[in-house]
N, C-alpha and C. Protein backbone atom coordinates (compact mmCIF):
# COMPACT_ATOMS: atom_id res chain seq x y z
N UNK A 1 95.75 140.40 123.62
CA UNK A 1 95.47 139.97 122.27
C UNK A 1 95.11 138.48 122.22
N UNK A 2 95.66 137.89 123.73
CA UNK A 2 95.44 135.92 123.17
C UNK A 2 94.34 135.73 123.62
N UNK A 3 93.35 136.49 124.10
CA UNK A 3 91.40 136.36 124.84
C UNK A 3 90.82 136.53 123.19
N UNK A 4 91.54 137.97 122.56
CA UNK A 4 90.49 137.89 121.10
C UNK A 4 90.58 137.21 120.21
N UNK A 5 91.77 136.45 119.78
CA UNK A 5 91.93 135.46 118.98
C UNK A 5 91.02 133.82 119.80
N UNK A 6 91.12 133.83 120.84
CA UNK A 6 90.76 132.83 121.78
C UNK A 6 88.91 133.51 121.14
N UNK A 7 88.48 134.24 121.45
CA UNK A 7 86.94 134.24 120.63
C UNK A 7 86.52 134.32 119.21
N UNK A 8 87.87 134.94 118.35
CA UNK A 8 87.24 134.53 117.23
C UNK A 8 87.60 132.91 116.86
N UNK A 9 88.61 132.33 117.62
CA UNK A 9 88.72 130.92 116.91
C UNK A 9 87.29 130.06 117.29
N UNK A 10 86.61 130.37 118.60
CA UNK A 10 85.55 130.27 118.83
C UNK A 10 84.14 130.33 118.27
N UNK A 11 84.19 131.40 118.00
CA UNK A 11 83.29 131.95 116.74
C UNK A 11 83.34 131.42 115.24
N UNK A 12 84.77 131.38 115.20
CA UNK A 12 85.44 130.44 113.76
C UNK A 12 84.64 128.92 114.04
N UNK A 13 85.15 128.08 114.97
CA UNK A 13 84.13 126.77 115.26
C UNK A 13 82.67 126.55 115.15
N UNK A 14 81.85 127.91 115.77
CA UNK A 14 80.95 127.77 115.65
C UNK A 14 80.12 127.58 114.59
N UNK A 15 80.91 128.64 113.38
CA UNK A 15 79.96 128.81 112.26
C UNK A 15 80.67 127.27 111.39
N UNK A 16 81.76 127.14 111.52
CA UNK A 16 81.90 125.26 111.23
C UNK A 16 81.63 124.25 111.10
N UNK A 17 80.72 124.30 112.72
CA UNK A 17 79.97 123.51 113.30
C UNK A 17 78.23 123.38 112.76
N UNK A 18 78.04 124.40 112.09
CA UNK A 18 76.45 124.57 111.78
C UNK A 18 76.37 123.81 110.35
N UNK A 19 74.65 123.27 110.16
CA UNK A 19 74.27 122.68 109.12
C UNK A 19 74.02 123.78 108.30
N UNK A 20 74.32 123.39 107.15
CA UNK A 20 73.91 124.54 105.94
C UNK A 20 72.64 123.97 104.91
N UNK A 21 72.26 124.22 104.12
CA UNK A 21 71.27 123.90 103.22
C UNK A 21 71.99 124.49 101.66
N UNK A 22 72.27 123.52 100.90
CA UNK A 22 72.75 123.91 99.62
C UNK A 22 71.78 123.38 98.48
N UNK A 23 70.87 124.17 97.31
CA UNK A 23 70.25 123.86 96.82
C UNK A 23 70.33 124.02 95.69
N UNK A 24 69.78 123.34 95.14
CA UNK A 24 70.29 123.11 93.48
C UNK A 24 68.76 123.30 92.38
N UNK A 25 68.68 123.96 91.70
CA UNK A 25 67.72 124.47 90.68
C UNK A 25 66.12 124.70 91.68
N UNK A 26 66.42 125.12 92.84
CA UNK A 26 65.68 125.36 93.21
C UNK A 26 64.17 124.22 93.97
N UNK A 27 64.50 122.87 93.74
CA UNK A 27 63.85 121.53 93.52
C UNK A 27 64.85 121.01 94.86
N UNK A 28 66.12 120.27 94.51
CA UNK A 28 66.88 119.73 95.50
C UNK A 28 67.49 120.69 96.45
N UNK A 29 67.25 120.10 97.95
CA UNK A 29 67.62 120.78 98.85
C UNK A 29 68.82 119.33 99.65
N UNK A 30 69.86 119.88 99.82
CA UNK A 30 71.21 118.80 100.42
C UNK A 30 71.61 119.71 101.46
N UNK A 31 71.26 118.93 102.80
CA UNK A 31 71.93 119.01 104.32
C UNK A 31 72.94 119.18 104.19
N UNK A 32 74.60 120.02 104.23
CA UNK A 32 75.61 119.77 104.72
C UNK A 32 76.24 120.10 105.92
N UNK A 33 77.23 119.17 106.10
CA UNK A 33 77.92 119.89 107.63
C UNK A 33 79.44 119.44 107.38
N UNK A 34 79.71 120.20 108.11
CA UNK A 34 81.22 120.28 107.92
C UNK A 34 81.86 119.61 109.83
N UNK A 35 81.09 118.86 110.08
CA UNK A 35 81.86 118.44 111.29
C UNK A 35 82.77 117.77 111.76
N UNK A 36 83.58 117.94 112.35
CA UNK A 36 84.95 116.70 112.21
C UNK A 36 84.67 115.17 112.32
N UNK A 37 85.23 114.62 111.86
CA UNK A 37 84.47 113.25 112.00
C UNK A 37 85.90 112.40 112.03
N UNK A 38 86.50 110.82 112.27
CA UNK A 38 87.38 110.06 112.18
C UNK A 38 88.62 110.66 111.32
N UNK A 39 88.12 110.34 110.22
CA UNK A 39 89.12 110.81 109.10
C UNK A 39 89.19 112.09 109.01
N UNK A 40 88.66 113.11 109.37
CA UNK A 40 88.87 114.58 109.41
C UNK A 40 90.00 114.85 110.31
N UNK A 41 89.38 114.55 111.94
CA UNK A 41 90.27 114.68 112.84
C UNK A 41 91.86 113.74 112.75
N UNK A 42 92.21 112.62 111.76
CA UNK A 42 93.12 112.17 111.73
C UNK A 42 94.13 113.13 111.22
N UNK A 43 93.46 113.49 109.84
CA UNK A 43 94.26 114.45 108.90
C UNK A 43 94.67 115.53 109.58
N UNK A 44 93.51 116.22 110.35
CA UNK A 44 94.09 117.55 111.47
C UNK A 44 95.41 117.10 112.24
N UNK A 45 95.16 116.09 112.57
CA UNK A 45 96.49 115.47 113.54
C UNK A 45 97.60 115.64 112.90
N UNK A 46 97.95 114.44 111.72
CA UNK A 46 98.88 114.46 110.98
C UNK A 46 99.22 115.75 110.75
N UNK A 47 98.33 116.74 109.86
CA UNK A 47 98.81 118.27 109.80
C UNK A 47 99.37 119.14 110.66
N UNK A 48 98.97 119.11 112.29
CA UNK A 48 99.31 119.94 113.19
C UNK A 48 100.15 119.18 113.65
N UNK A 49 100.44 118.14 114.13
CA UNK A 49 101.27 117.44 115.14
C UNK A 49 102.96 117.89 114.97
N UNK A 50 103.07 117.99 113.25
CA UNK A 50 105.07 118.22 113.00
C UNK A 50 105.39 120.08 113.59
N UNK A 51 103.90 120.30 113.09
CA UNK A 51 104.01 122.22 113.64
C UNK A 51 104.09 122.26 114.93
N UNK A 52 103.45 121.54 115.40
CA UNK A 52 103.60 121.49 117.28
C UNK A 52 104.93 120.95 117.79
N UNK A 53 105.28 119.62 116.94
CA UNK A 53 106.85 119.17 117.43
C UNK A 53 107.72 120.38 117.34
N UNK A 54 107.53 120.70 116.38
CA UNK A 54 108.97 122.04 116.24
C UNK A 54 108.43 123.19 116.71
N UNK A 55 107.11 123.80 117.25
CA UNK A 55 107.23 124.84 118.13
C UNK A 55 106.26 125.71 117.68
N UNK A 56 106.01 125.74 116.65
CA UNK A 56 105.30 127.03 115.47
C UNK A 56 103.84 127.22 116.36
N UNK A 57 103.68 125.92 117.29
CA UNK A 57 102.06 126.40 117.86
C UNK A 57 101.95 126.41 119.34
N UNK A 58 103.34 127.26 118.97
CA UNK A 58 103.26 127.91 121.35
C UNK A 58 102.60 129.17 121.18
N UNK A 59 101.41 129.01 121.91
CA UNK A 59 100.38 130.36 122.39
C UNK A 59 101.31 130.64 123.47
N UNK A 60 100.74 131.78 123.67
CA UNK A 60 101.27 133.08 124.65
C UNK A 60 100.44 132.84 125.74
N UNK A 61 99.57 131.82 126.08
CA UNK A 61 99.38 131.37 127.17
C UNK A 61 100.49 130.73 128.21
N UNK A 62 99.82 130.37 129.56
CA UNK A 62 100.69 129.77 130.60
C UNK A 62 100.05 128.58 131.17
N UNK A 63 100.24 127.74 131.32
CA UNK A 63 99.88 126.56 131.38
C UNK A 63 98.63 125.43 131.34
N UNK A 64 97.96 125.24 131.89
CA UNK A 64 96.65 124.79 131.46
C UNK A 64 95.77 125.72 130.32
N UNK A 65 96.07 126.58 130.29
CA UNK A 65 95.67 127.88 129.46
C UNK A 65 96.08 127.58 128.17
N UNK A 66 97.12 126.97 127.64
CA UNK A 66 98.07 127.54 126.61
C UNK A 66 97.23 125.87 126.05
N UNK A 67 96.76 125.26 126.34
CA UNK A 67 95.91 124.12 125.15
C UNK A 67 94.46 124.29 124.89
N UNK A 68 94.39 125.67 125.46
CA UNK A 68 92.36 126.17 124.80
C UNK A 68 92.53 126.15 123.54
N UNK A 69 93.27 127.03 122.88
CA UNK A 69 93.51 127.54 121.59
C UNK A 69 94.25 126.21 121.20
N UNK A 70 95.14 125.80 121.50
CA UNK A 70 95.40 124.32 120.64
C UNK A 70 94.07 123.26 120.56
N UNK A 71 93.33 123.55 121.26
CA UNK A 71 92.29 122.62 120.63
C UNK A 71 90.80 123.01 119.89
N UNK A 72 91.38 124.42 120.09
CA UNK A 72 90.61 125.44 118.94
C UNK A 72 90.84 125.32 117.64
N UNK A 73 92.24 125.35 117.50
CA UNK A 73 92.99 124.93 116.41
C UNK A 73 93.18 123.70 115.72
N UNK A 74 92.60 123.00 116.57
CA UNK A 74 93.08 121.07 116.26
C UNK A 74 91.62 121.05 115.39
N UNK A 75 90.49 121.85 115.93
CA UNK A 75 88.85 121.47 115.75
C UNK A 75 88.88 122.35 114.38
N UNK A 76 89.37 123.15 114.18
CA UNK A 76 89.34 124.41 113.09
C UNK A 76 89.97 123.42 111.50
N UNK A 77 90.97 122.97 112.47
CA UNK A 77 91.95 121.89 111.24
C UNK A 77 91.04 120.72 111.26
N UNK A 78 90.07 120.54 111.41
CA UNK A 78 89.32 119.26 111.21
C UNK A 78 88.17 119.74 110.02
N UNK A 79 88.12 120.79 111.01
CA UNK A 79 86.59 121.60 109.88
C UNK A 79 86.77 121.62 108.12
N UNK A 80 88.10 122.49 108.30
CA UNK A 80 88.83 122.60 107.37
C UNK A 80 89.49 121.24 106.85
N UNK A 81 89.41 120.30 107.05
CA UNK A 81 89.78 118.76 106.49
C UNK A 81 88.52 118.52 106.10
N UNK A 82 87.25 118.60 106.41
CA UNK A 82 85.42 117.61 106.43
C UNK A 82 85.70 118.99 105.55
N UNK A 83 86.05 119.92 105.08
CA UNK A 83 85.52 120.79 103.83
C UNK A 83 86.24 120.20 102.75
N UNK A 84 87.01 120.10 102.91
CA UNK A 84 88.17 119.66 102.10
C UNK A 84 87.75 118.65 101.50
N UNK A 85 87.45 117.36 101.78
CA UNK A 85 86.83 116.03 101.86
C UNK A 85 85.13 115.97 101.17
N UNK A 86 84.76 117.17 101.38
CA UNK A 86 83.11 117.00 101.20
C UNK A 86 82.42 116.62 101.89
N UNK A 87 82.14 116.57 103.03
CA UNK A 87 81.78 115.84 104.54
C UNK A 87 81.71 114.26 103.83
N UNK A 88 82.21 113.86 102.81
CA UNK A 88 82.31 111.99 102.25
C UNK A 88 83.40 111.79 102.50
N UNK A 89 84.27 111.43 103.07
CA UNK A 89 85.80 110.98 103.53
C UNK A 89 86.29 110.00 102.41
N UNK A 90 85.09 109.01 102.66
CA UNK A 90 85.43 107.67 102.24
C UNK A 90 85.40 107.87 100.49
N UNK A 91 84.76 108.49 99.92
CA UNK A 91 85.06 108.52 98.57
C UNK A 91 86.68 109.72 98.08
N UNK A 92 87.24 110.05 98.91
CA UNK A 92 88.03 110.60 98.75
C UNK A 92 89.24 110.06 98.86
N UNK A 93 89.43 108.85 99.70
CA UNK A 93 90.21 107.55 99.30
C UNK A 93 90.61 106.79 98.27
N UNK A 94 89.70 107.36 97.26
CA UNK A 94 89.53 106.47 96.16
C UNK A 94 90.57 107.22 94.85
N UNK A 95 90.73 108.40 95.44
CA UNK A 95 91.60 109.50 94.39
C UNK A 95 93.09 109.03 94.63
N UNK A 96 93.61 109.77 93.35
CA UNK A 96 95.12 109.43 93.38
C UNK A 96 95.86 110.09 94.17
N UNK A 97 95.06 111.09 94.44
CA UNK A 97 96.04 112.13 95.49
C UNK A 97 95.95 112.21 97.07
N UNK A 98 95.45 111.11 97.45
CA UNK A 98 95.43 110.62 98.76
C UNK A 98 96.56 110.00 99.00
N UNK A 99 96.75 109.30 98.10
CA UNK A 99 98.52 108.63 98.73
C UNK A 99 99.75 109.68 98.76
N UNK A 100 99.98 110.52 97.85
CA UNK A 100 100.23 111.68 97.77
C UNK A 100 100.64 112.54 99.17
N UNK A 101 98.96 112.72 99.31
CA UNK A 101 98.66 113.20 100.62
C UNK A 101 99.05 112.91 101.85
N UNK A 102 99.06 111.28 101.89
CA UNK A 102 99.23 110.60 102.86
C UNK A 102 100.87 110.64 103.08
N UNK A 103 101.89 110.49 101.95
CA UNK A 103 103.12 110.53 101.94
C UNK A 103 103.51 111.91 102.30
N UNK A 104 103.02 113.62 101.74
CA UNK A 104 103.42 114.57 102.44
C UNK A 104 103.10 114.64 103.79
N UNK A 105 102.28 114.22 104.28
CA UNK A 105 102.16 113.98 106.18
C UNK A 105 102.70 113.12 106.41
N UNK A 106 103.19 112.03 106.15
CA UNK A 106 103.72 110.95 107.37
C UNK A 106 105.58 111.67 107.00
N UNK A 107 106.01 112.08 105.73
CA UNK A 107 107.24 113.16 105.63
C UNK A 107 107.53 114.15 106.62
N UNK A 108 106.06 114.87 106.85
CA UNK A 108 106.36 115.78 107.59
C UNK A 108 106.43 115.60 108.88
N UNK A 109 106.06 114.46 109.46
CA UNK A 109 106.25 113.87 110.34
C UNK A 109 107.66 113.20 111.16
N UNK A 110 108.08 112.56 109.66
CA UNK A 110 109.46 112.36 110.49
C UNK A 110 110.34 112.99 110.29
N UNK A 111 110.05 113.93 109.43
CA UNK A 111 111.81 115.59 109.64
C UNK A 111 110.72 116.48 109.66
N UNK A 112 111.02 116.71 111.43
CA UNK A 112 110.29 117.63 111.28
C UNK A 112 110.70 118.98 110.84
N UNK A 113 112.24 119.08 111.48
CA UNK A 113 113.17 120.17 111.12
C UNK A 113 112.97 120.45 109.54
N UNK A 114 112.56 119.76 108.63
CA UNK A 114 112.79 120.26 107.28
C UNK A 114 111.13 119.98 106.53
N UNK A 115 110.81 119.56 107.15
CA UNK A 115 109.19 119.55 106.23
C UNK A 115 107.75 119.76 107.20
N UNK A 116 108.35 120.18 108.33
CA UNK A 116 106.84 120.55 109.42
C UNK A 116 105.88 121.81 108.63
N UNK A 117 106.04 122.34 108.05
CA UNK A 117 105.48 123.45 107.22
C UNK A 117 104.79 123.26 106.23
N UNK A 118 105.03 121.97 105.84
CA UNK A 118 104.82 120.98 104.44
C UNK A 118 103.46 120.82 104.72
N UNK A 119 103.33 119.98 106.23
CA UNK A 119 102.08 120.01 106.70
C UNK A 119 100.92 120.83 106.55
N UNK A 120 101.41 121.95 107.09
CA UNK A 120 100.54 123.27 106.78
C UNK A 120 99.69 123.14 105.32
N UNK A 121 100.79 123.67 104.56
CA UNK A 121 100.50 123.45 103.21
C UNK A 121 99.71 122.02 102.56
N UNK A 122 100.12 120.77 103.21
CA UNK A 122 99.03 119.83 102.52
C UNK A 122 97.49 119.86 102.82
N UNK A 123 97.46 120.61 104.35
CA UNK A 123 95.79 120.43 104.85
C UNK A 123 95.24 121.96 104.04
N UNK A 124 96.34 122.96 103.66
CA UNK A 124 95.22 124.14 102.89
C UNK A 124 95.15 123.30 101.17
N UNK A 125 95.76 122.95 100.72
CA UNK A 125 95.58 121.97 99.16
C UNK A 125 94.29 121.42 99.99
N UNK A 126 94.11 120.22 100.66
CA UNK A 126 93.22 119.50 100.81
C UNK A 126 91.94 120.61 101.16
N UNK A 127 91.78 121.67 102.05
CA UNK A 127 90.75 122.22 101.97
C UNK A 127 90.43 122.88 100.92
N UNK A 128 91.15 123.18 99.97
CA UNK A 128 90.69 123.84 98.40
C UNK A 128 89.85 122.99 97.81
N UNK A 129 89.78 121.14 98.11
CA UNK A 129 89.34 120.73 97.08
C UNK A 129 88.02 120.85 97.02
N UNK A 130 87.00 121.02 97.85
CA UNK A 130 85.77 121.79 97.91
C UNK A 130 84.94 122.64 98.45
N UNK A 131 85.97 123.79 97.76
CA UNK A 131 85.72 124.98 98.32
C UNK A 131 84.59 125.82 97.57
N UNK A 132 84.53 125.17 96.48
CA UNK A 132 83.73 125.88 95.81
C UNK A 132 81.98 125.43 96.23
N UNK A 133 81.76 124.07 96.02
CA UNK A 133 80.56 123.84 97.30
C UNK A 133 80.62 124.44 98.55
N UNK A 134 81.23 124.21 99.14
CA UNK A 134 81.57 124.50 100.70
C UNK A 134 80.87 126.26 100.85
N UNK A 135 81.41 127.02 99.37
CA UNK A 135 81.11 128.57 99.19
C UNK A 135 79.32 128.54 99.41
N UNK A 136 79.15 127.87 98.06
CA UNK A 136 78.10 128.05 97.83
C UNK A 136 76.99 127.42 99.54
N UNK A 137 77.43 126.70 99.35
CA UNK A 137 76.78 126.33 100.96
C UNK A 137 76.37 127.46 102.14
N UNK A 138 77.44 127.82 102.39
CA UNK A 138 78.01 128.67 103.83
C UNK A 138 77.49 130.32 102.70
N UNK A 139 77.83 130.56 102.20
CA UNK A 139 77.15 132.06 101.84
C UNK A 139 78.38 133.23 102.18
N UNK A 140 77.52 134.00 103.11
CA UNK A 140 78.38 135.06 103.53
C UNK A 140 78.62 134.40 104.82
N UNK A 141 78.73 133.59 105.57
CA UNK A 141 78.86 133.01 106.83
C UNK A 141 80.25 132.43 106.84
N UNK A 142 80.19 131.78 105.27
CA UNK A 142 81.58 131.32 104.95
C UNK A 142 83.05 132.64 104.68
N UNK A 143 82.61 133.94 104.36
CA UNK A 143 83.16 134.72 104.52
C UNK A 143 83.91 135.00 105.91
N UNK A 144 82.63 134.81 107.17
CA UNK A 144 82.99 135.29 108.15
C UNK A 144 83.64 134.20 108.68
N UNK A 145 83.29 132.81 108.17
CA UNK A 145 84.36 131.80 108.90
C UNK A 145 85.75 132.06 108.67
N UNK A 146 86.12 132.38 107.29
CA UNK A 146 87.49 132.23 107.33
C UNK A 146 88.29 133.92 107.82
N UNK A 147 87.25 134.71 107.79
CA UNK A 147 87.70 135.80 108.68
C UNK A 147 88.06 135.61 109.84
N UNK A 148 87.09 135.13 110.61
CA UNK A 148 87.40 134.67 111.91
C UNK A 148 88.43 133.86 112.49
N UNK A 149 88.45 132.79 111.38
CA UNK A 149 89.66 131.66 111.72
C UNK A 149 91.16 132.44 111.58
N UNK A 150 91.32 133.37 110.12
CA UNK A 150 92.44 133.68 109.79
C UNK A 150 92.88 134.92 111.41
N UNK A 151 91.80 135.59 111.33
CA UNK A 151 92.22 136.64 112.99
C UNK A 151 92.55 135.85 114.26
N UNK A 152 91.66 135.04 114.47
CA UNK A 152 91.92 133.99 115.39
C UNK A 152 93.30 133.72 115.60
N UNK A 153 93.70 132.74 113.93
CA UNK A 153 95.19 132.23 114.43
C UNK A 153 96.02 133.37 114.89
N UNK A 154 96.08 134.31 114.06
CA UNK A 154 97.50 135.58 114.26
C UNK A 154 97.32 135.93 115.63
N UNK A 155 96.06 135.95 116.41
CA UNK A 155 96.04 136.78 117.68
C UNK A 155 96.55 135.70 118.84
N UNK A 156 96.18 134.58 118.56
CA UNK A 156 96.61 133.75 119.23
C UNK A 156 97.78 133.22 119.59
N UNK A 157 98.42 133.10 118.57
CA UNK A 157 100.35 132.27 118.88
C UNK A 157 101.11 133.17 118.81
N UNK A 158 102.25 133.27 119.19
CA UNK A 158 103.44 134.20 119.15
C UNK A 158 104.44 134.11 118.15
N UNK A 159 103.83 135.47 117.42
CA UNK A 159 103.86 136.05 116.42
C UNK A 159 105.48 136.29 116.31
N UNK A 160 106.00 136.74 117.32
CA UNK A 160 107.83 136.69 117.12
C UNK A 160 108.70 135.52 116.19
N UNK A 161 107.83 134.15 117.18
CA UNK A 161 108.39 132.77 116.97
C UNK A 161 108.25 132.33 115.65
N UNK A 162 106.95 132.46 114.96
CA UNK A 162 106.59 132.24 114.37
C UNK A 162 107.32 133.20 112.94
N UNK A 163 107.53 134.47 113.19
CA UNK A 163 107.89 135.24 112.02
C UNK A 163 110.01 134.46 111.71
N UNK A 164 110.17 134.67 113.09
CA UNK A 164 111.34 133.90 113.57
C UNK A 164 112.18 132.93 112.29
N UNK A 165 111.10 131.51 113.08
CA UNK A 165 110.86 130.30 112.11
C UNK A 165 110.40 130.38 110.76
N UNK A 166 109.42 131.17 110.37
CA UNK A 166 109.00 130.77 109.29
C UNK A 166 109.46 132.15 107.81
N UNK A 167 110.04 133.09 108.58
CA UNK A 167 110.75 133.96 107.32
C UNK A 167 111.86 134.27 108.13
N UNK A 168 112.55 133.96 108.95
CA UNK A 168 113.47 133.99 109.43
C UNK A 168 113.93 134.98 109.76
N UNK A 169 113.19 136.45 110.17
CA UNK A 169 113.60 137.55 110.83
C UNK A 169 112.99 137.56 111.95
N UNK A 170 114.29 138.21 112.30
CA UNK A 170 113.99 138.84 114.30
C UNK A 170 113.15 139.71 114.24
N UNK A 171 112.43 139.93 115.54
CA UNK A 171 111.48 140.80 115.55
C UNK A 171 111.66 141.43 117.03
């Protein structure tokens, strides 16, 4: 099961990675891309780093193996940050809910025992905030991205640990 999640997170990147064309009354045509960039990949960090301290992102891999998919995942959480953001970073600084933002990650950072999850939850808020461009952009492609990404993760990490930690039954 950790090879097919290992190709759709793959597949998930790819369609990430592509320029889209979003057009407006038929007249304006706007390039977007959703590629990780500085501030994308920071936010991925901050987001994944408290889930990784406490465990939530051990693949069922074995050693050199077991950081493909963590950096499948690190690139996926970036994508998903440059959507979030509007591929403009820098005007998104300017909102009130960046400090916000900035305070639920550097929190989740230092307990991790009690707010690593928090994380999770601040980078999907931040990718909502333009999702609705991001839709219109990506089409049905955007369908298959987050298909792909959502199969990806489950096939990939261990699903025990994870059900474990995060609803607290044995499995």
């Amino acid at each position: 099961m950790g090879w097919a999640g290992v190709l759709c997170l793959i597949g998930a990147c790819a369609l990430g990675s592509q320029n889209y064309t979003d057009s407006f009354l038929w007249f304006w045509e706007k390039n977007i891309s959703f590629l990780p960039d500085l501030l994308s990949g920071l936010i991925a960090a901050g987001a994944l780093l408290p889930l990784y301290r406490k465990g939530l992102l051990a693949a069922s891999f074995v050693g050199v193996m077991a950081f493909i998919p963590l950096i499948l995942v690190f690139y996926l959480s970036a994508v998903l940050a440059n959507i979030g953001i509007g591929g403009n970073g820098w005007s998104l600084l300017k909102l009130p809910t960046t400090a916000l933002t900035l305070f639920l990650l550097i929190l989740a950072n230092v307990n991790i025992n009690k707010y690593a999850e928090l994380a999770l939850l601040v980078l999907l808020f931040l990718a909502s905030f333009s999702l609705i461009s991001a839709s219109n952009a990506m089409g049905f492609s955007g369908f298959v991205f987050v298909s792909l990404s959502v199969a990806g993760i489950l096939l990939v990490f261990d699903e025990k640990k994870v059900m474990r930690e995060v609803l607290g039954v044995e499995t």
